[in-house]
C-alpha atoms as a PDB file:
ATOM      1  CA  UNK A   1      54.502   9.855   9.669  1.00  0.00           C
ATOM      2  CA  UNK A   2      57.474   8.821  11.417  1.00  0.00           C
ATOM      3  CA  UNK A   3      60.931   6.867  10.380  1.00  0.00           C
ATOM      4  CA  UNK A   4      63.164   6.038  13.432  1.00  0.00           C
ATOM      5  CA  UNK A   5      66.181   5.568  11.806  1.00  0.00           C
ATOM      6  CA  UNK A   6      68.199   5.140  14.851  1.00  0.00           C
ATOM      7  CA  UNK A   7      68.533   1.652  17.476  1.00  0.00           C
ATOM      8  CA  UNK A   8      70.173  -0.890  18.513  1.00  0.00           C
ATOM      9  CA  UNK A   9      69.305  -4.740  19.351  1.00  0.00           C
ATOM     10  CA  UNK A  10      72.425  -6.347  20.257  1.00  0.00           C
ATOM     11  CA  UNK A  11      72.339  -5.573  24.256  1.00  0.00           C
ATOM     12  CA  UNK A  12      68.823  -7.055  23.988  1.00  0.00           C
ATOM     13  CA  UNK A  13      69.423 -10.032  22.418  1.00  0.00           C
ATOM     14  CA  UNK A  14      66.577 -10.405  19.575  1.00  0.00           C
ATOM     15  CA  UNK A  15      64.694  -7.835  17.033  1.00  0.00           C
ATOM     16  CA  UNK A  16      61.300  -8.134  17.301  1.00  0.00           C
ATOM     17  CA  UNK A  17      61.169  -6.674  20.858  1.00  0.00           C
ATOM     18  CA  UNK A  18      62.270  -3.510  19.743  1.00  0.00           C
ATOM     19  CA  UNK A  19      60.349  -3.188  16.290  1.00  0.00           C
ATOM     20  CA  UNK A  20      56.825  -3.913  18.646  1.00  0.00           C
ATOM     21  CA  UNK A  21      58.073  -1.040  21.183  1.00  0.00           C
ATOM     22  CA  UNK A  22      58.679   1.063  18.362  1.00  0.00           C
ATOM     23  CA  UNK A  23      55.172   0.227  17.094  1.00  0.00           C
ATOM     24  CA  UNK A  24      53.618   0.876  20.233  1.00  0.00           C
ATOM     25  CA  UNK A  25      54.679   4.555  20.219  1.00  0.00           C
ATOM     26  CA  UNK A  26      53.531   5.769  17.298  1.00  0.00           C
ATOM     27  CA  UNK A  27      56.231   4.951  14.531  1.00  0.00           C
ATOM     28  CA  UNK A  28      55.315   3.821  11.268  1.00  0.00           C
ATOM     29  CA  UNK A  29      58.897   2.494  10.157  1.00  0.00           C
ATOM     30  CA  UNK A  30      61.976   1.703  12.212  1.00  0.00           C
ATOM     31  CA  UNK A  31      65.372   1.478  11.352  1.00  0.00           C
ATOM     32  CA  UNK A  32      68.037  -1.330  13.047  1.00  0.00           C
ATOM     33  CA  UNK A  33      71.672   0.723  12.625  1.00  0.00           C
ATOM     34  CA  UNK A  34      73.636  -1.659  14.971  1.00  0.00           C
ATOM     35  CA  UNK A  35      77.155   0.071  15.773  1.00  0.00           C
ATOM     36  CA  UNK A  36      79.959  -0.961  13.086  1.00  0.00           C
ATOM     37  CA  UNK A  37      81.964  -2.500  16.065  1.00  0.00           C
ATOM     38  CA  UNK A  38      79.220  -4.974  16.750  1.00  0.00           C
ATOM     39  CA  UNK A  39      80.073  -6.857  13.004  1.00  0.00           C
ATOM     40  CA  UNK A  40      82.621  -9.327  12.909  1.00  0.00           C
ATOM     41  CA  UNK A  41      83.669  -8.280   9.350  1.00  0.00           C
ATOM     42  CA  UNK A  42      84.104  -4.481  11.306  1.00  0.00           C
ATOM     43  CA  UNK A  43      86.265  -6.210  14.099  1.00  0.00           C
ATOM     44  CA  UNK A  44      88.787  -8.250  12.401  1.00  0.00           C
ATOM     45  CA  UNK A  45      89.780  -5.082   9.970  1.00  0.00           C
ATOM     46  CA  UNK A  46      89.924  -2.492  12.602  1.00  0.00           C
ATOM     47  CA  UNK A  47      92.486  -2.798  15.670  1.00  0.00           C
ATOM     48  CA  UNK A  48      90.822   0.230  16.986  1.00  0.00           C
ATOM     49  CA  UNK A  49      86.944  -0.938  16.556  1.00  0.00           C
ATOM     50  CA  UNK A  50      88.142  -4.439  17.917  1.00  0.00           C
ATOM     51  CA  UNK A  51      90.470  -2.705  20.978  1.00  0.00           C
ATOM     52  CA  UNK A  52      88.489   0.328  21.561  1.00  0.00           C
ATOM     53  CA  UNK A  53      84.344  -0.191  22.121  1.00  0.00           C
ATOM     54  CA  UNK A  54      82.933  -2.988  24.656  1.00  0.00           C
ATOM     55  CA  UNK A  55      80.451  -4.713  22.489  1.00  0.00           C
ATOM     56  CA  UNK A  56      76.971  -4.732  23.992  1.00  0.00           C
ATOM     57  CA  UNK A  57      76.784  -8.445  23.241  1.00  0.00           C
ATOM     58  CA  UNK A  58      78.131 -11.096  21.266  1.00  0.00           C
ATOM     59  CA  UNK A  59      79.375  -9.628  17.870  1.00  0.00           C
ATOM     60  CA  UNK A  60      78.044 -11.378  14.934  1.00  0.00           C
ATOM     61  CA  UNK A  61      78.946 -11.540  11.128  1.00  0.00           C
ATOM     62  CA  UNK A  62      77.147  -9.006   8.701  1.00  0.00           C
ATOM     63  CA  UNK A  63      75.003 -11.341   7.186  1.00  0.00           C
ATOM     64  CA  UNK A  64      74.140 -12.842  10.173  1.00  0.00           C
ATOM     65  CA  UNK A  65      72.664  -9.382  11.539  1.00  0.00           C
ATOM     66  CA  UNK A  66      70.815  -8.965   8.133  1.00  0.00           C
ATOM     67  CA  UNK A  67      69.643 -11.710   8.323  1.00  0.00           C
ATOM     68  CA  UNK A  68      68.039 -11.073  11.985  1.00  0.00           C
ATOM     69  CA  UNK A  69      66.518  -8.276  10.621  1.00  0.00           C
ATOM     70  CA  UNK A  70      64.967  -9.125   7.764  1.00  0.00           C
ATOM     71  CA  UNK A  71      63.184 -12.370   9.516  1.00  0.00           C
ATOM     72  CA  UNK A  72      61.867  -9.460  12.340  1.00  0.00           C
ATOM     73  CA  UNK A  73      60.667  -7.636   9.171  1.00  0.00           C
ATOM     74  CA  UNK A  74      58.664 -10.580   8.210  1.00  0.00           C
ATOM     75  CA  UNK A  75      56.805 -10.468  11.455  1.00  0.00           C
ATOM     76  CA  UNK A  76      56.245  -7.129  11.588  1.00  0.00           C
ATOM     77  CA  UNK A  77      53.805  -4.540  11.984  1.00  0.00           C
ATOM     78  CA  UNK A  78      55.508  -1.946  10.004  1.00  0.00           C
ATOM     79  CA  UNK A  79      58.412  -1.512   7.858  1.00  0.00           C
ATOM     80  CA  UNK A  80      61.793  -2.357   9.113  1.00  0.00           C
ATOM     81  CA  UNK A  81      64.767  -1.517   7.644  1.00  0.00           C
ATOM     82  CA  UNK A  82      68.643  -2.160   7.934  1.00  0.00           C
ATOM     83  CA  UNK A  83      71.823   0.072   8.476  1.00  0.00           C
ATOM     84  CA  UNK A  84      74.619   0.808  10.365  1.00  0.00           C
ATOM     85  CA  UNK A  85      76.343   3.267  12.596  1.00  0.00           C
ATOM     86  CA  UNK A  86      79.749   3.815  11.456  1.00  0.00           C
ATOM     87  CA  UNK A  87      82.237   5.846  13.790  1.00  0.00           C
ATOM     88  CA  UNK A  88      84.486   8.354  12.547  1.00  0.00           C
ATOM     89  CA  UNK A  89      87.520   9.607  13.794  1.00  0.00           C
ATOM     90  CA  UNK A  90      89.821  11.214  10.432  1.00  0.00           C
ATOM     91  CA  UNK A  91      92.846  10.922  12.265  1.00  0.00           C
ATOM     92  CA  UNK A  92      92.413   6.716  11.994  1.00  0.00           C
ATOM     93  CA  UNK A  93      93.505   5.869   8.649  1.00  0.00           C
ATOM     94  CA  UNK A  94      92.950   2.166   9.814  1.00  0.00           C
ATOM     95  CA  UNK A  95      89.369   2.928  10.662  1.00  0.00           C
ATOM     96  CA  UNK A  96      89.105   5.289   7.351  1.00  0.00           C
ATOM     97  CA  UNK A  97      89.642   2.612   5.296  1.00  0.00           C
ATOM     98  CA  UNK A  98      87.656  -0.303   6.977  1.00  0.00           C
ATOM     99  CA  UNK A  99      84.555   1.783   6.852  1.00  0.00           C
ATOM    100  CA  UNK A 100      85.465   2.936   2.897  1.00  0.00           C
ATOM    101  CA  UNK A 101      85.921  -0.681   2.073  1.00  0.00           C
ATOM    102  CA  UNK A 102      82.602  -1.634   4.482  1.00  0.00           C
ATOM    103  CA  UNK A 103      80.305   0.953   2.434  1.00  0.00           C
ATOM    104  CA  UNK A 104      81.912  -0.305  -1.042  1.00  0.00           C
ATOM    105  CA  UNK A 105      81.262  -4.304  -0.134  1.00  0.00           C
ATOM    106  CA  UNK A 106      78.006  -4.093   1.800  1.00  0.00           C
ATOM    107  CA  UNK A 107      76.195  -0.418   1.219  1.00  0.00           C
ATOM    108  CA  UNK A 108      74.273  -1.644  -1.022  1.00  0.00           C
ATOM    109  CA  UNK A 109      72.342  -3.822   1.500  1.00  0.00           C
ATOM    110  CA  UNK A 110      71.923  -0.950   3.866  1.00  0.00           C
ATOM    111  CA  UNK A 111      69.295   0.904   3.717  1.00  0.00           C
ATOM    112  CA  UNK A 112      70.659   4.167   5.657  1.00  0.00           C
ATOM    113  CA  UNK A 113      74.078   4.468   6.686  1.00  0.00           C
ATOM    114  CA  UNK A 114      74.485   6.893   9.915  1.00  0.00           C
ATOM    115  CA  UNK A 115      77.790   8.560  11.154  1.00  0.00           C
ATOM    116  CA  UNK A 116      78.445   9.296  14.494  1.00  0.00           C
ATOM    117  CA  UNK A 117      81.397  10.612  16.498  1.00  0.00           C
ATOM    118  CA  UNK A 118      81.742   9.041  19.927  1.00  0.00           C
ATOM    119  CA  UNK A 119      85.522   9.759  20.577  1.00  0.00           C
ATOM    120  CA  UNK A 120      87.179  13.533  20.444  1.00  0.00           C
ATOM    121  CA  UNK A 121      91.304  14.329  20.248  1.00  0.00           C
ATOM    122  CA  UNK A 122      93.024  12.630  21.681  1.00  0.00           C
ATOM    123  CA  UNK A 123      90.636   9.620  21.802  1.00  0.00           C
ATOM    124  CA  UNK A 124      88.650  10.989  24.817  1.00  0.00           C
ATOM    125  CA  UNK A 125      85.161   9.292  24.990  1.00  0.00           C
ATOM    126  CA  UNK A 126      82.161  11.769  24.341  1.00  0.00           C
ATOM    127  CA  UNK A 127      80.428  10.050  26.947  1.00  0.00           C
ATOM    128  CA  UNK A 128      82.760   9.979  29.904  1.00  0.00           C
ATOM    129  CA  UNK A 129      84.906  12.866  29.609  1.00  0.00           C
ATOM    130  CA  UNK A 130      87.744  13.668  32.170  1.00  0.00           C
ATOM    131  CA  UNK A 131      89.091  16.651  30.269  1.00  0.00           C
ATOM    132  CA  UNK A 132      91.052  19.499  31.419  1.00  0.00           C
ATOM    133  CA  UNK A 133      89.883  21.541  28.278  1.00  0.00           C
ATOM    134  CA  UNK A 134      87.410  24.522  28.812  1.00  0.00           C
ATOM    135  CA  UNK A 135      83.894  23.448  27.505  1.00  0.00           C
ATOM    136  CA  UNK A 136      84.173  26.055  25.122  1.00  0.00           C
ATOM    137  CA  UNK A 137      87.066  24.039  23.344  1.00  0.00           C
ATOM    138  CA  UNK A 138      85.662  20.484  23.741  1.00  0.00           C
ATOM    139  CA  UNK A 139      82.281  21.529  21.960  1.00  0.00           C
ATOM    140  CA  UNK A 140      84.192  22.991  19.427  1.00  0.00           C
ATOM    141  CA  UNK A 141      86.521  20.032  19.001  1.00  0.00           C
ATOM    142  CA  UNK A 142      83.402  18.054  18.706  1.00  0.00           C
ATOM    143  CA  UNK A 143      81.028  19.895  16.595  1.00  0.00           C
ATOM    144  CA  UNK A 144      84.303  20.008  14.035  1.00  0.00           C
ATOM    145  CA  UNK A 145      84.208  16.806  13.879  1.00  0.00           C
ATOM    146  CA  UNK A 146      80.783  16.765  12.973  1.00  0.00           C
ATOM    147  CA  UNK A 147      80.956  18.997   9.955  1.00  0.00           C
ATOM    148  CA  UNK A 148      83.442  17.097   8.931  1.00  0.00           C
ATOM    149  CA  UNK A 149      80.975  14.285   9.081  1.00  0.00           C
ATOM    150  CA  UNK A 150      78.325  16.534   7.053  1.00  0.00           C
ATOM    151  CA  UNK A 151      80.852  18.001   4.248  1.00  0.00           C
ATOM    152  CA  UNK A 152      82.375  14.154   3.298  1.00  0.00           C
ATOM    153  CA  UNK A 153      79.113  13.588   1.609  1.00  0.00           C
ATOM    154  CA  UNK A 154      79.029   9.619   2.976  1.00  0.00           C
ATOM    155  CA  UNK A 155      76.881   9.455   5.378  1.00  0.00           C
ATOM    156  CA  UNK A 156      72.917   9.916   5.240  1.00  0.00           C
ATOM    157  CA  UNK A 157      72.461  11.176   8.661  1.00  0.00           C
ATOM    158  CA  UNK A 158      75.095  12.560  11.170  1.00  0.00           C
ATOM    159  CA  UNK A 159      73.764  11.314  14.304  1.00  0.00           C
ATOM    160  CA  UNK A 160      73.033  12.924  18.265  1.00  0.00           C
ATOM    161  CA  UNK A 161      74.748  16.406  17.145  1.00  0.00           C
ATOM    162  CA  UNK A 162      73.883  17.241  21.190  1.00  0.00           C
ATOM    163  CA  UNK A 163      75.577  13.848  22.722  1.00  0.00           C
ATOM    164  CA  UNK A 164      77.975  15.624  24.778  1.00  0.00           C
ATOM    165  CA  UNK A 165      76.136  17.713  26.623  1.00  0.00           C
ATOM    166  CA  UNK A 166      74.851  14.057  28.309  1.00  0.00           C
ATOM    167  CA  UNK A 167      78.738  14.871  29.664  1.00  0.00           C
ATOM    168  CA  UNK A 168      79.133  18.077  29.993  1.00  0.00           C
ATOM    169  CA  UNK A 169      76.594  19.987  32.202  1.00  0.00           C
ATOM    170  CA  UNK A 170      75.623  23.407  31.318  1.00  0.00           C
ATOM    171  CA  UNK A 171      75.686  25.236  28.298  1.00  0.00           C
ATOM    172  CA  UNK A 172      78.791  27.207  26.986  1.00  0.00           C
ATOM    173  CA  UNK A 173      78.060  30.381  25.319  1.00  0.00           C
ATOM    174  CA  UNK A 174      79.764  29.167  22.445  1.00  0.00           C
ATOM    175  CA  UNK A 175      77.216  26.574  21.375  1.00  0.00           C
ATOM    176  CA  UNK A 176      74.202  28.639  19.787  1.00  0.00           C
ATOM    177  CA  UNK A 177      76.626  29.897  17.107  1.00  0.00           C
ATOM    178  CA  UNK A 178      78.453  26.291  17.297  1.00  0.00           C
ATOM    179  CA  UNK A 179      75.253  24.380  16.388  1.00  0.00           C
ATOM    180  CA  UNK A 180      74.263  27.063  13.798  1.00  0.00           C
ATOM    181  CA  UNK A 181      77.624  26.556  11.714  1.00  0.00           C
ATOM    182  CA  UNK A 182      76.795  23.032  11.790  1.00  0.00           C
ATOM    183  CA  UNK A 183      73.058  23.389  10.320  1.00  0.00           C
ATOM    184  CA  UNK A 184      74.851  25.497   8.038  1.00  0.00           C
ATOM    185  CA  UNK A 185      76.417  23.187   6.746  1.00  0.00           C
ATOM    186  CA  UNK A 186      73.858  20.466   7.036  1.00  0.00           C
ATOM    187  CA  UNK A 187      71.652  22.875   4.951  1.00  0.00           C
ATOM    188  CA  UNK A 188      74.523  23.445   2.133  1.00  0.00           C
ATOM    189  CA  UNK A 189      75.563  20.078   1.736  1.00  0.00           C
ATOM    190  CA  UNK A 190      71.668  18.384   2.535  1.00  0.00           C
ATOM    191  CA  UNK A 191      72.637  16.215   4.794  1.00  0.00           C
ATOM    192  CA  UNK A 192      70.171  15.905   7.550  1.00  0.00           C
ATOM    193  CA  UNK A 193      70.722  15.978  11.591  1.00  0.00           C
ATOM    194  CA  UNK A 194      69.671  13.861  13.787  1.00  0.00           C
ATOM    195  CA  UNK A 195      66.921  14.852  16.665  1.00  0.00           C
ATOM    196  CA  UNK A 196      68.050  11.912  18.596  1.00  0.00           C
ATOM    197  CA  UNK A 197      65.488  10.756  21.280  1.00  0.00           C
ATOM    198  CA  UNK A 198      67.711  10.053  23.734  1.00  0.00           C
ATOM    199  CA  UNK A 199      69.190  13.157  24.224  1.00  0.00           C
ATOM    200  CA  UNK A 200      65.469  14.846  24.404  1.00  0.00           C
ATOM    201  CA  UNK A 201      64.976  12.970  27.458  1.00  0.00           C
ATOM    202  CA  UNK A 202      68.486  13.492  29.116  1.00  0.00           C
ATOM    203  CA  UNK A 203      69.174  16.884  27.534  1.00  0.00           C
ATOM    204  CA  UNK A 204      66.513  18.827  26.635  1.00  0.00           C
ATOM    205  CA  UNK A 205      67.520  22.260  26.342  1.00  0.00           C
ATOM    206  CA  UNK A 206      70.483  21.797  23.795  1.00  0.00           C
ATOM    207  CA  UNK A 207      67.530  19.461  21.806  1.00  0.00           C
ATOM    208  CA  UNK A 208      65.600  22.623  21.545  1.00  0.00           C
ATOM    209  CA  UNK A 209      68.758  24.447  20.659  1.00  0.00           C
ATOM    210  CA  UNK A 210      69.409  22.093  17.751  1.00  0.00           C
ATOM    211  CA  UNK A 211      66.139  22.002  16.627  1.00  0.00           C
ATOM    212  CA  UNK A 212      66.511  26.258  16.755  1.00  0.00           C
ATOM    213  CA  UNK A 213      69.296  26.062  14.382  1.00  0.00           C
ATOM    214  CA  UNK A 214      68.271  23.675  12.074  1.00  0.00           C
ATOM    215  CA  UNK A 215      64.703  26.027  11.873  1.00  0.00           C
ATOM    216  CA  UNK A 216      66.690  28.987  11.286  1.00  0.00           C
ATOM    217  CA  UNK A 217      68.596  27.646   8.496  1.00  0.00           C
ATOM    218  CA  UNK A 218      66.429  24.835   7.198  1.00  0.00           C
ATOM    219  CA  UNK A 219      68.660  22.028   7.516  1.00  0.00           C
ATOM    220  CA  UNK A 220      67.466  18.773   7.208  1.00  0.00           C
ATOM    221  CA  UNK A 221      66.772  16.469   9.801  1.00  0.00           C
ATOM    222  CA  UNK A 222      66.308  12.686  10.598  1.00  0.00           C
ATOM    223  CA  UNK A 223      64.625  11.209  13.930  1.00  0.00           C
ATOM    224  CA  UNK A 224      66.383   8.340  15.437  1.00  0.00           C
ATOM    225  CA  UNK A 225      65.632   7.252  19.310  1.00  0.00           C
ATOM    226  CA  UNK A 226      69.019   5.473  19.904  1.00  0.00           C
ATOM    227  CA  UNK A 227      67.375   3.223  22.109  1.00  0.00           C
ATOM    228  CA  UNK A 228      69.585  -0.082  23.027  1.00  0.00           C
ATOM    229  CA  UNK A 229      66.397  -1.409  25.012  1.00  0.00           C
ATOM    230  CA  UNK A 230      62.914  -2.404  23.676  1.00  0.00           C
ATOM    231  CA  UNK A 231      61.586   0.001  26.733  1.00  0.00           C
ATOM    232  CA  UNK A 232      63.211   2.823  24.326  1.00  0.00           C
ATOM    233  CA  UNK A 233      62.356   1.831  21.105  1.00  0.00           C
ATOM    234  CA  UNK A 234      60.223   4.917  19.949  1.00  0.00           C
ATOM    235  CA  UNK A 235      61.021   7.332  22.148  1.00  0.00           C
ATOM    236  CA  UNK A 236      62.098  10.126  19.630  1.00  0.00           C
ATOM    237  CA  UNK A 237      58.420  10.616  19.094  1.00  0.00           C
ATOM    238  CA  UNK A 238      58.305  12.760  22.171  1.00  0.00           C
ATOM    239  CA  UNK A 239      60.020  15.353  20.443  1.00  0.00           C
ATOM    240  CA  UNK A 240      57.827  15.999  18.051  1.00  0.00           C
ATOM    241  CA  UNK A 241      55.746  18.579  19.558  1.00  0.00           C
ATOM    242  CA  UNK A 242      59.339  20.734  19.772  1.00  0.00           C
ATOM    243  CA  UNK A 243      59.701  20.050  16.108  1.00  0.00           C
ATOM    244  CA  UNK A 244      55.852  21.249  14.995  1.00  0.00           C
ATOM    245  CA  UNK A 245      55.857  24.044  17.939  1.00  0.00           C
ATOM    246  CA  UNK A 246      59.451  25.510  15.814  1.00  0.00           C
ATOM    247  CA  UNK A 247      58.099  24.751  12.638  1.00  0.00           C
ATOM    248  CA  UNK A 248      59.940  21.764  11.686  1.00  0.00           C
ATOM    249  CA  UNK A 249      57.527  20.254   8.827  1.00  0.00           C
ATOM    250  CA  UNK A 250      59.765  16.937   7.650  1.00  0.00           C
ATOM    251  CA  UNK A 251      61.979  14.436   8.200  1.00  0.00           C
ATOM    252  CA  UNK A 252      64.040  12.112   6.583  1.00  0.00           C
ATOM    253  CA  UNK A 253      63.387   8.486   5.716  1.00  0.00           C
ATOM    254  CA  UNK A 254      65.704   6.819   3.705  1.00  0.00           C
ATOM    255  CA  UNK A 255      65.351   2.646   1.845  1.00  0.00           C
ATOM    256  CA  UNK A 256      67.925   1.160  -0.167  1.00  0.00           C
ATOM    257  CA  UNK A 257      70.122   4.915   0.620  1.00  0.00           C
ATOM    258  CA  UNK A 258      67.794   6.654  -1.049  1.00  0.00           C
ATOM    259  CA  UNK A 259      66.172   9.506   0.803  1.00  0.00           C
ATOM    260  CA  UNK A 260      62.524  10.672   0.978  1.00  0.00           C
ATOM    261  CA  UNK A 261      61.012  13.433   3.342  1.00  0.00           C
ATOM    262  CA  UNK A 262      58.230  12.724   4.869  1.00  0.00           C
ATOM    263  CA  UNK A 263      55.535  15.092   6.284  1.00  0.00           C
ATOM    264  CA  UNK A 264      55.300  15.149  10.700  1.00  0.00           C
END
């Protein structure tokens, strides 16, 4: 059974597109987590989230977006359910305490709450890096910022652990024992990692590398395809024969933030 926990509608306009795709492949629930900097409510707290990310569309207020999603539930095929993607960056205090005072107001609507890191020091964009840094210390910058992420305790998935390797080609020698400390600490503190769909199709090999870590020191994990297109919707079901073929017998689900495994 599977729970994407993981897209996005906004760049496509309407929900039920993307709750069919999902459908289509094999999913039995889906999860709408539009991107914090996508709500109005988000926008107008937050210089950074208002000066920082492009929106994919028009932003809209909070319950505006719930709303959306719970009429696309009504039509639906499956379950549907409602988050949000909240960046993180510890160094914002701004941002800190929009998000604090987002998941005290609204949280209890949400029914998973995912953090993700999309920036690294010095405010350099995970997904178009010009960096002067070795690899070495941009992964570990990043995958800091991660466990950081997984320690806090506030977030119910830390999302695409693997995202900048869609920027970074190769694979530094460093990572293995980089994405180990983080299932680590996914496993200590039980906060699952994402297999994100998208980076299965873009980056493979650090997917299986992930997946490798989180076997080795049975972290949990959640499934999310990140798609921002109904033609994506789905897609982290193709990594499910890496998850059975290392062993990987669960993942996450998660409705009103609280969190049941459920059997692949």
């Amino acid at each position: 059974m599977i729970a994407d926990l993981h897209n996005h509608y906004l760049r496509a306009g309407e929900v039920d597109a993307m709750v069919e795709a999902a459908a289509r492949a094999g999913v039995a629930e889906v999860a709408i987590t539009e991107h914090v900097f996508h709500l109005t409510e988000a926008r107008e707290a937050s210089t950074y989230l208002r000066t920082r990310f492009v929106p994919e569309g028009t932003p809209l207020p909070h319950a505006e977006y719930v709303a959306a999603v719970a009429a696309a539930a009504a039509r639906a095929s499956i379950p549907v359910r409602v988050g949000v993607e909240l960046d993180v960056r510890p160094e914002d205090e701004e941002l800190a305490a929009t998000t604090a005072r987002l998941r005290t107001e609204l949280g209890a609507i949400w029914d998973v709450v995912i953090g993700s890191v999309h920036v690294i020091d010095e405010d350099r964009d995970i997904h178009l890096l010009d960096d002067a840094r070795l690899p070495d210390a941009i992964w570990a910058d990043y995958v800091g910022r991660l466990r950081h992420l997984v320690a806090s305790g506030l977030y119910d998935v830390v999302s695409h652990p693997v995202r900048l390797g869609t920027s970074l080609p190769g694979v530094p020698a460093t990572v293995p024992a980089l994405l180990d400390d983080l299932a680590r600490d996914a496993a200590r503190h039980d906060c699952p990692l994402e297999i994100n769909g998208t980076d299965h199709r873009r980056r493979p090999d650090l997917v299986r590398l992930l997946v490798i870590s989180c076997a080795r020191y049975k972290a949990p994990v959640a499934l999310g395809s990140d798609a921002h297109r109904p033609g994506r919707a789905g897609c982290v079901v193709d990594t499910l024969p890496l998850l059975r073929e290392l062993r990987v017998g669960s993942a996450a689900n998660f409705v009103r933030r609280v969190r049941a495994d459920l059997p692949l």
